[in-house]
PDB file of N, CA and C in Angstrom:
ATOM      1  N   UNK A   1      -4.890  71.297  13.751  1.00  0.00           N
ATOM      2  CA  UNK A   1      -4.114  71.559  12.554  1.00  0.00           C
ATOM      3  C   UNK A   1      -2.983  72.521  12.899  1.00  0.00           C
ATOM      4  N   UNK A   2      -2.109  72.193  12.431  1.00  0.00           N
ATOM      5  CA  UNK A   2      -0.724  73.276  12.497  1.00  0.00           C
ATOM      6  C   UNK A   2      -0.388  74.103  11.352  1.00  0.00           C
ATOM      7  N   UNK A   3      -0.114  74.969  11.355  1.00  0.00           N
ATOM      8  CA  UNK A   3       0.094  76.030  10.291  1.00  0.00           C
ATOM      9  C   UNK A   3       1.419  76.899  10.189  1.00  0.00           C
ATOM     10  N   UNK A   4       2.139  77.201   9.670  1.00  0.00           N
ATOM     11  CA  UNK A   4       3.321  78.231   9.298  1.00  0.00           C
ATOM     12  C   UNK A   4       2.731  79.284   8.844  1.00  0.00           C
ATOM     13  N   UNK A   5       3.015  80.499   8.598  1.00  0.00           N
ATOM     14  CA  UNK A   5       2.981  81.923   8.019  1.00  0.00           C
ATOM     15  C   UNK A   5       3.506  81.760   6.685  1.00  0.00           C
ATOM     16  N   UNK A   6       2.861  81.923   5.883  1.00  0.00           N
ATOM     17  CA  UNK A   6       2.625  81.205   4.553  1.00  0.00           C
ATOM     18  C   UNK A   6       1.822  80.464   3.646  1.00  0.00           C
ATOM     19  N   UNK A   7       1.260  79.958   4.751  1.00  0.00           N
ATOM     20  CA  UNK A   7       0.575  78.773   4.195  1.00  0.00           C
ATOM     21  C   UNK A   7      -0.461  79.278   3.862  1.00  0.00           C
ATOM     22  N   UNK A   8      -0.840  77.776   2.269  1.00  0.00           N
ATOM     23  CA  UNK A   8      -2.574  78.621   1.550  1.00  0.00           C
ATOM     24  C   UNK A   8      -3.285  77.801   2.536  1.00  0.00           C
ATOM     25  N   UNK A   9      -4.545  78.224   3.088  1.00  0.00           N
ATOM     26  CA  UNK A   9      -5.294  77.910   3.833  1.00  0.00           C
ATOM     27  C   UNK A   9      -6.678  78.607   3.283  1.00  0.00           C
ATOM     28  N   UNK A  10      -7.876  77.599   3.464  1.00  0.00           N
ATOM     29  CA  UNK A  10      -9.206  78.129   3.218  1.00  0.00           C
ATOM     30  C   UNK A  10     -10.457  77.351   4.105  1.00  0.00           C
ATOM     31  N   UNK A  11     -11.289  78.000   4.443  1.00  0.00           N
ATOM     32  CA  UNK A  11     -12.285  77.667   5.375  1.00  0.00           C
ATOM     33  C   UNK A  11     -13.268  76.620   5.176  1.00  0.00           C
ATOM     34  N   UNK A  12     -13.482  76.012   5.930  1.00  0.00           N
ATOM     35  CA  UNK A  12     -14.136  74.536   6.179  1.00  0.00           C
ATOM     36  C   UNK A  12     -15.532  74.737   5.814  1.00  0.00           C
ATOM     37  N   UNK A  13     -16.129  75.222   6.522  1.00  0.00           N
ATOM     38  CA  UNK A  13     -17.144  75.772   6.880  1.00  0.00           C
ATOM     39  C   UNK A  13     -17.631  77.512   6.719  1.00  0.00           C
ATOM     40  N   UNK A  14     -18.646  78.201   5.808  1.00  0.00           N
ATOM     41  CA  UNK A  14     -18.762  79.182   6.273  1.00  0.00           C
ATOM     42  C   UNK A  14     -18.873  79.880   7.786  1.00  0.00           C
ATOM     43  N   UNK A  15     -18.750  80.450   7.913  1.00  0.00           N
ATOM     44  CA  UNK A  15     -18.710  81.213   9.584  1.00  0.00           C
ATOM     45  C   UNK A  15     -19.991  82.517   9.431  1.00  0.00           C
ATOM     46  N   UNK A  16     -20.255  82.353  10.938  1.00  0.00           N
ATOM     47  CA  UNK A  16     -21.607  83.820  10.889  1.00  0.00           C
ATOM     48  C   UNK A  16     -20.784  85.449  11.199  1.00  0.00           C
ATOM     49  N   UNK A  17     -19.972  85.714  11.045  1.00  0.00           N
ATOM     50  CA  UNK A  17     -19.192  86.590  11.113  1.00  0.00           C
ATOM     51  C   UNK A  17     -17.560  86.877  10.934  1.00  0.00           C
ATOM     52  N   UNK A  18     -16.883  87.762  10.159  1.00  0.00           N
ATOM     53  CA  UNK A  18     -15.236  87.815  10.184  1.00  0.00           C
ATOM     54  C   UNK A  18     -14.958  88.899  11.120  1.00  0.00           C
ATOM     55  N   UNK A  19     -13.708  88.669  11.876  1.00  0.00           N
ATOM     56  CA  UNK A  19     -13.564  89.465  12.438  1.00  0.00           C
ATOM     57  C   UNK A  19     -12.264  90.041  11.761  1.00  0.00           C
ATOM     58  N   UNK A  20     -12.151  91.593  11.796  1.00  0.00           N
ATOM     59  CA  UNK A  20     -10.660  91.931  11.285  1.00  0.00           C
ATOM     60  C   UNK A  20      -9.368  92.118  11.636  1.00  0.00           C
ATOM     61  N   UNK A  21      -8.366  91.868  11.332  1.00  0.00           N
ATOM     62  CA  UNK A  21      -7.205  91.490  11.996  1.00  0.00           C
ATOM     63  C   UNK A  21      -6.392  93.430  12.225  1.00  0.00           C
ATOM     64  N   UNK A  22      -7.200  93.839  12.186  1.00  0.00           N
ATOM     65  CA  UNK A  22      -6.956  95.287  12.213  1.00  0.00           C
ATOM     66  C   UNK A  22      -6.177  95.686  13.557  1.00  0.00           C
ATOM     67  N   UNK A  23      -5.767  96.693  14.005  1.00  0.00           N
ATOM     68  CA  UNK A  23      -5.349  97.429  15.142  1.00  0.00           C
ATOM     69  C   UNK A  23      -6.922  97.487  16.239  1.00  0.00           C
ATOM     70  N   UNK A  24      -7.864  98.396  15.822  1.00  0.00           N
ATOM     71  CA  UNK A  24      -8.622  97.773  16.074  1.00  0.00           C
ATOM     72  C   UNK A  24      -9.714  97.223  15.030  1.00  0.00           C
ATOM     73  N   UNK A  25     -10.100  95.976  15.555  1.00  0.00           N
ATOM     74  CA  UNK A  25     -11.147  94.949  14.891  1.00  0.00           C
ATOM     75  C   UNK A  25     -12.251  95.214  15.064  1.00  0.00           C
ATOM     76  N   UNK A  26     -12.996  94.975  13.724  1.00  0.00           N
ATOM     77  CA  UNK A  26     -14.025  95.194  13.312  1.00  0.00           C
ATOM     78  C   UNK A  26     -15.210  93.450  12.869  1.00  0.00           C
ATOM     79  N   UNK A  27     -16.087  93.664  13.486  1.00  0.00           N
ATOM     80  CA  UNK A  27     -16.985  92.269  12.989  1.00  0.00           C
ATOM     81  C   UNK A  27     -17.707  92.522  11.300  1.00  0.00           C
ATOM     82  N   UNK A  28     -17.217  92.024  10.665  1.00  0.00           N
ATOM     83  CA  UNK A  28     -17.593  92.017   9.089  1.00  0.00           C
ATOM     84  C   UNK A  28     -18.680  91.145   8.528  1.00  0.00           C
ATOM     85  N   UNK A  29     -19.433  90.939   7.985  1.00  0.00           N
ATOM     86  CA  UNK A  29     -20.558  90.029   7.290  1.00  0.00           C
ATOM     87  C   UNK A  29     -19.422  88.979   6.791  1.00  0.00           C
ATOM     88  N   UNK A  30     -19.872  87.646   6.659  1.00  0.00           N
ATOM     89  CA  UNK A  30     -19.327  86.685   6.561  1.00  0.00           C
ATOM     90  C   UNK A  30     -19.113  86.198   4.829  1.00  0.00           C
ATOM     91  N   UNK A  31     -19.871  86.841   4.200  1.00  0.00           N
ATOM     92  CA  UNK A  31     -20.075  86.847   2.755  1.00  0.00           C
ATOM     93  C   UNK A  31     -18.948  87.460   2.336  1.00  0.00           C
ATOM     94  N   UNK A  32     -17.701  88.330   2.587  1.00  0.00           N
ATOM     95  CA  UNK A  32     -16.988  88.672   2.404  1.00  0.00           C
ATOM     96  C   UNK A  32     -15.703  87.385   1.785  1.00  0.00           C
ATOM     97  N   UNK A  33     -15.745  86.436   2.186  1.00  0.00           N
ATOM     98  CA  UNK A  33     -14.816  84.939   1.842  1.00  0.00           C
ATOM     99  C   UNK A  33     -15.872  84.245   1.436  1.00  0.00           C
ATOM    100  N   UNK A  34     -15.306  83.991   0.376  1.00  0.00           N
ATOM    101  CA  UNK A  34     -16.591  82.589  -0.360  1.00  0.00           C
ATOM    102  C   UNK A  34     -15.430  81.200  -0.056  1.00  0.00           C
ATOM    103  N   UNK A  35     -16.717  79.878  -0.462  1.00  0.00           N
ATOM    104  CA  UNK A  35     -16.640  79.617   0.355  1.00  0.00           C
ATOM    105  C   UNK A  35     -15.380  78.791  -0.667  1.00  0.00           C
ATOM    106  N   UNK A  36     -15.188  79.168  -1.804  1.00  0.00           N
ATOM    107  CA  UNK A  36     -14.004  78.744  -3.021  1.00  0.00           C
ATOM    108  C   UNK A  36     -12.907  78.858  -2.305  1.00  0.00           C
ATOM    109  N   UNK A  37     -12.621  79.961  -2.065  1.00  0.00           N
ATOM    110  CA  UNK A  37     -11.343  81.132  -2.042  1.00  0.00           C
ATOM    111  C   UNK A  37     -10.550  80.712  -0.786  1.00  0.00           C
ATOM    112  N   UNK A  38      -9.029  80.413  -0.989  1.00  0.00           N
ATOM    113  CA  UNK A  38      -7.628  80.164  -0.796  1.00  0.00           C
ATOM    114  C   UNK A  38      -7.274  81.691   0.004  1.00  0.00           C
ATOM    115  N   UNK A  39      -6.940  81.434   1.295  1.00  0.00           N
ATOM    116  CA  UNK A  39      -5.940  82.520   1.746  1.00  0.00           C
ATOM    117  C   UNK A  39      -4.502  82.436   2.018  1.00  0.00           C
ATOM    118  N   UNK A  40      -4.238  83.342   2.501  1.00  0.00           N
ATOM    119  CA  UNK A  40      -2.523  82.957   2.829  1.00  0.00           C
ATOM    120  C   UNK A  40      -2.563  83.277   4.417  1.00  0.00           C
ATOM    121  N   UNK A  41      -1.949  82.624   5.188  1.00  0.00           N
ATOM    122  CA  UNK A  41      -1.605  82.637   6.890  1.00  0.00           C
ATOM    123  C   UNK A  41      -0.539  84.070   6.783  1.00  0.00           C
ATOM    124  N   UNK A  42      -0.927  84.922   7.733  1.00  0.00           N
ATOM    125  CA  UNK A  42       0.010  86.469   7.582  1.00  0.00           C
ATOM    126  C   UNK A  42       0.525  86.419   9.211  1.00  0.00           C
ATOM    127  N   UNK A  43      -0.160  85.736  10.051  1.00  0.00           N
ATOM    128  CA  UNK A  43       0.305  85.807  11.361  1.00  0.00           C
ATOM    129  C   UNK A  43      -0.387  84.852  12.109  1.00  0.00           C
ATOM    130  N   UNK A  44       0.219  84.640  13.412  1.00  0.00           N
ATOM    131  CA  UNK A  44      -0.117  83.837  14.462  1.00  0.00           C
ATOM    132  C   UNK A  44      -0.707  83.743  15.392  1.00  0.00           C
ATOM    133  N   UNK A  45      -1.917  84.121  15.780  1.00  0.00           N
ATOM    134  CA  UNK A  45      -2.191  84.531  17.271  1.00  0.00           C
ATOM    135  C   UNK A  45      -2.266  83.472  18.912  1.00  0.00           C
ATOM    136  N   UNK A  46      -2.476  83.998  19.778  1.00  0.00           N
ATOM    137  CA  UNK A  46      -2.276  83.132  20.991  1.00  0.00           C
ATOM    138  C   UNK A  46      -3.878  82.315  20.667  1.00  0.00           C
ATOM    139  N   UNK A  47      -4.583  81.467  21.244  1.00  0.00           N
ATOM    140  CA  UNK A  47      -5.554  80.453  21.780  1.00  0.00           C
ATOM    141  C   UNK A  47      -5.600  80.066  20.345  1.00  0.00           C
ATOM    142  N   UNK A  48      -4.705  79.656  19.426  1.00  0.00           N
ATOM    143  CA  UNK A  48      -5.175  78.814  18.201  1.00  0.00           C
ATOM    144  C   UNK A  48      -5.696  79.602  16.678  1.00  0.00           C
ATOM    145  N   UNK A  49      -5.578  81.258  17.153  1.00  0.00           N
ATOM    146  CA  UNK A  49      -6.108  81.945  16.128  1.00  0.00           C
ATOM    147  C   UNK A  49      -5.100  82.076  14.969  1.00  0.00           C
ATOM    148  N   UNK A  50      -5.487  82.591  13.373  1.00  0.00           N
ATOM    149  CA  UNK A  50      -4.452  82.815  12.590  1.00  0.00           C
ATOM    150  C   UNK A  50      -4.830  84.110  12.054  1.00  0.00           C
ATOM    151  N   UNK A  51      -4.090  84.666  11.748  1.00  0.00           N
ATOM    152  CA  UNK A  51      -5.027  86.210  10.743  1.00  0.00           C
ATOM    153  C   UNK A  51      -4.383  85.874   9.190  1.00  0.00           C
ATOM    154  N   UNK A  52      -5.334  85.600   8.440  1.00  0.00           N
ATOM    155  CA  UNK A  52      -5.514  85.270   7.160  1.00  0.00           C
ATOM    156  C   UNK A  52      -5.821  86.183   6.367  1.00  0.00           C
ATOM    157  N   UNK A  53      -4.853  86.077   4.903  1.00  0.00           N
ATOM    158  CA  UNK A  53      -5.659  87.270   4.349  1.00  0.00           C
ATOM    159  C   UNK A  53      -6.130  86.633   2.993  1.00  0.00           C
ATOM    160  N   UNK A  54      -7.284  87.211   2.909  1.00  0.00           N
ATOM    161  CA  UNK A  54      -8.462  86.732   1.610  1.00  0.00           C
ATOM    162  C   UNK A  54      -8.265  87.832   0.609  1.00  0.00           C
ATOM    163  N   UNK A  55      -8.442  88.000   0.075  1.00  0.00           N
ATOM    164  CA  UNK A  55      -8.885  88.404  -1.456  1.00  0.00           C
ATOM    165  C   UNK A  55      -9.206  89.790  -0.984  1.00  0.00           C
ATOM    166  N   UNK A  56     -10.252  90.188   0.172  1.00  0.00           N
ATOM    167  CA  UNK A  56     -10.972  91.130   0.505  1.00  0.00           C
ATOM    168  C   UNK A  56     -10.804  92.165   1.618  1.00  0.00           C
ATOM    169  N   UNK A  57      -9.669  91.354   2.255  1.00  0.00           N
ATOM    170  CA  UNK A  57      -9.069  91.451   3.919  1.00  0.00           C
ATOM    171  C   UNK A  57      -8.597  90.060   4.488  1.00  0.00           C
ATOM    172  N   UNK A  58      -8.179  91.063   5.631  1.00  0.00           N
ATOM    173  CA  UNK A  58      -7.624  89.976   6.359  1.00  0.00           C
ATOM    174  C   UNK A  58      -8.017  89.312   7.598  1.00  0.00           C
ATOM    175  N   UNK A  59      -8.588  88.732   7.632  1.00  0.00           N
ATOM    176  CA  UNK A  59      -9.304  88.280   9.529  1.00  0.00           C
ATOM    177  C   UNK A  59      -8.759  87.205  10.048  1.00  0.00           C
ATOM    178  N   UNK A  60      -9.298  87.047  11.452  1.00  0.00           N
ATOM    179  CA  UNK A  60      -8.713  86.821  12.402  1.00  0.00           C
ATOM    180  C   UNK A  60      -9.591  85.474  12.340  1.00  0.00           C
ATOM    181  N   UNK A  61      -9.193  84.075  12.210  1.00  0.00           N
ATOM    182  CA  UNK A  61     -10.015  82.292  12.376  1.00  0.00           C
ATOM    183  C   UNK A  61      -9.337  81.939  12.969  1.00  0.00           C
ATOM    184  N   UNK A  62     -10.332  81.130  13.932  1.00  0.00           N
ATOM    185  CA  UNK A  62     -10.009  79.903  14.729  1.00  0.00           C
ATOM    186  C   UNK A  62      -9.288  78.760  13.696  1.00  0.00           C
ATOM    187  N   UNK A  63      -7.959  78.440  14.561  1.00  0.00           N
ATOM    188  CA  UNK A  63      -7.352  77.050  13.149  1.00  0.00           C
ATOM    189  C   UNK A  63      -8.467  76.153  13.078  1.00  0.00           C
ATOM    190  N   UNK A  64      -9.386  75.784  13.925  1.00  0.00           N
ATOM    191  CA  UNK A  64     -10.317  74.435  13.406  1.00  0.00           C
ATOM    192  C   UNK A  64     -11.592  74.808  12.624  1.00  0.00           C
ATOM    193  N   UNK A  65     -11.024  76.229  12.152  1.00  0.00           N
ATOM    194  CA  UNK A  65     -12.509  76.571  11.115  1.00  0.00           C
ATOM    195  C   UNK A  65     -11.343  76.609   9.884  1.00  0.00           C
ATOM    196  N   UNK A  66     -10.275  76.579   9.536  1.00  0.00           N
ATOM    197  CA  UNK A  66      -9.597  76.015   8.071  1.00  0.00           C
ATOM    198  C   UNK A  66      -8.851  74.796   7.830  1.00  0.00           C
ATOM    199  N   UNK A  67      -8.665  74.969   6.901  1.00  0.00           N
ATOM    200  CA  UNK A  67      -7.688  73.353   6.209  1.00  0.00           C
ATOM    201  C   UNK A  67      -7.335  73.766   5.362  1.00  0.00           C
ATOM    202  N   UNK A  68      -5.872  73.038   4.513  1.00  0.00           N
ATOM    203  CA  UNK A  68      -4.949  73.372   3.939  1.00  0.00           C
ATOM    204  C   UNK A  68      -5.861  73.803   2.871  1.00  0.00           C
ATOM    205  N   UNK A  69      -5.466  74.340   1.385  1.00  0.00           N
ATOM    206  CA  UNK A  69      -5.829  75.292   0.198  1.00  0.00           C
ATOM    207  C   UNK A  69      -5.696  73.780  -0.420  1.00  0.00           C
ATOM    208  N   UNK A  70      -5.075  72.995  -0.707  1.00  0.00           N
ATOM    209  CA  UNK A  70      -4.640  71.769  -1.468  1.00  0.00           C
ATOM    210  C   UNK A  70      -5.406  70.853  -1.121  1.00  0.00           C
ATOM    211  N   UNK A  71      -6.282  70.571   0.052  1.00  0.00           N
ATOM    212  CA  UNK A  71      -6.991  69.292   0.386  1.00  0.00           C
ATOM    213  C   UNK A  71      -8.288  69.290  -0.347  1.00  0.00           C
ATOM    214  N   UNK A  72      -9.091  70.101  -0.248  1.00  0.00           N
ATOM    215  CA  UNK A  72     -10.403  70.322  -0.878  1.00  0.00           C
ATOM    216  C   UNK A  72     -10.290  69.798  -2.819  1.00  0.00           C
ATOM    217  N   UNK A  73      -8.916  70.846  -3.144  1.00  0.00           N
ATOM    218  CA  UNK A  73      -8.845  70.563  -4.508  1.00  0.00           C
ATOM    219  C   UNK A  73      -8.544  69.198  -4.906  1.00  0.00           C
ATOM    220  N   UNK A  74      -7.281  68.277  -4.298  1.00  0.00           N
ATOM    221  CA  UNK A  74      -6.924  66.910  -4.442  1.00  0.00           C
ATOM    222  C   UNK A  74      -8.440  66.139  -4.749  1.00  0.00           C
ATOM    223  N   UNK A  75      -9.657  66.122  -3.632  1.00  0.00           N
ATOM    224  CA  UNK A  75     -10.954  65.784  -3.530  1.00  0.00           C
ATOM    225  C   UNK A  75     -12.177  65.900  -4.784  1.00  0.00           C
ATOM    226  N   UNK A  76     -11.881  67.138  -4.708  1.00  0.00           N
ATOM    227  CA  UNK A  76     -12.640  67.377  -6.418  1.00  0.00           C
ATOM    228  C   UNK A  76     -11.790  66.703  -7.387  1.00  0.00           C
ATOM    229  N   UNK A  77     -10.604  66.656  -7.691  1.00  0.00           N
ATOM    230  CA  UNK A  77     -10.200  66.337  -9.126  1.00  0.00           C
ATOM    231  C   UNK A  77      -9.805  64.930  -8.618  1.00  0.00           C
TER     232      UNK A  77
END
């Protein structure tokens, strides 16, 4: 998946840990992002990572653990 800085993006799959997009990073309980909730792309990282920010913070996902904010919803309705 390809992504811009901007984009709503939300997670596929819960994950067993967030990590934080902090100076330095912190491993967070994963319950922190449900599994509803829409983020926005805030930056880019090198091997495929994005730092996303949720509702709660901002962490650091692998792109093949999200998909666009719009695909899930199109599906339900």
């Amino acid at each position: 998946m390809t992504v811009s800085i901007g984009d709503k993006v939300r997670l596929i799959s819960p994950m067993s840990y967030l990590k934080t997009a902090d100076p330095m990073p912190m491993l967070r309980p994963s319950d922190l992002v449900g599994s509803d909730e829409s983020g926005a792309v805030v930056a880019l990282h090198p091997l495929e990572i994005a730092a996303v920010r949720f509702r709660r913070g901002t962490f650091l996902i692998p792109l093949d653990r999200l998909c666009p904010a719009g695909v899930e919803d199109e599906k339900q309705g």
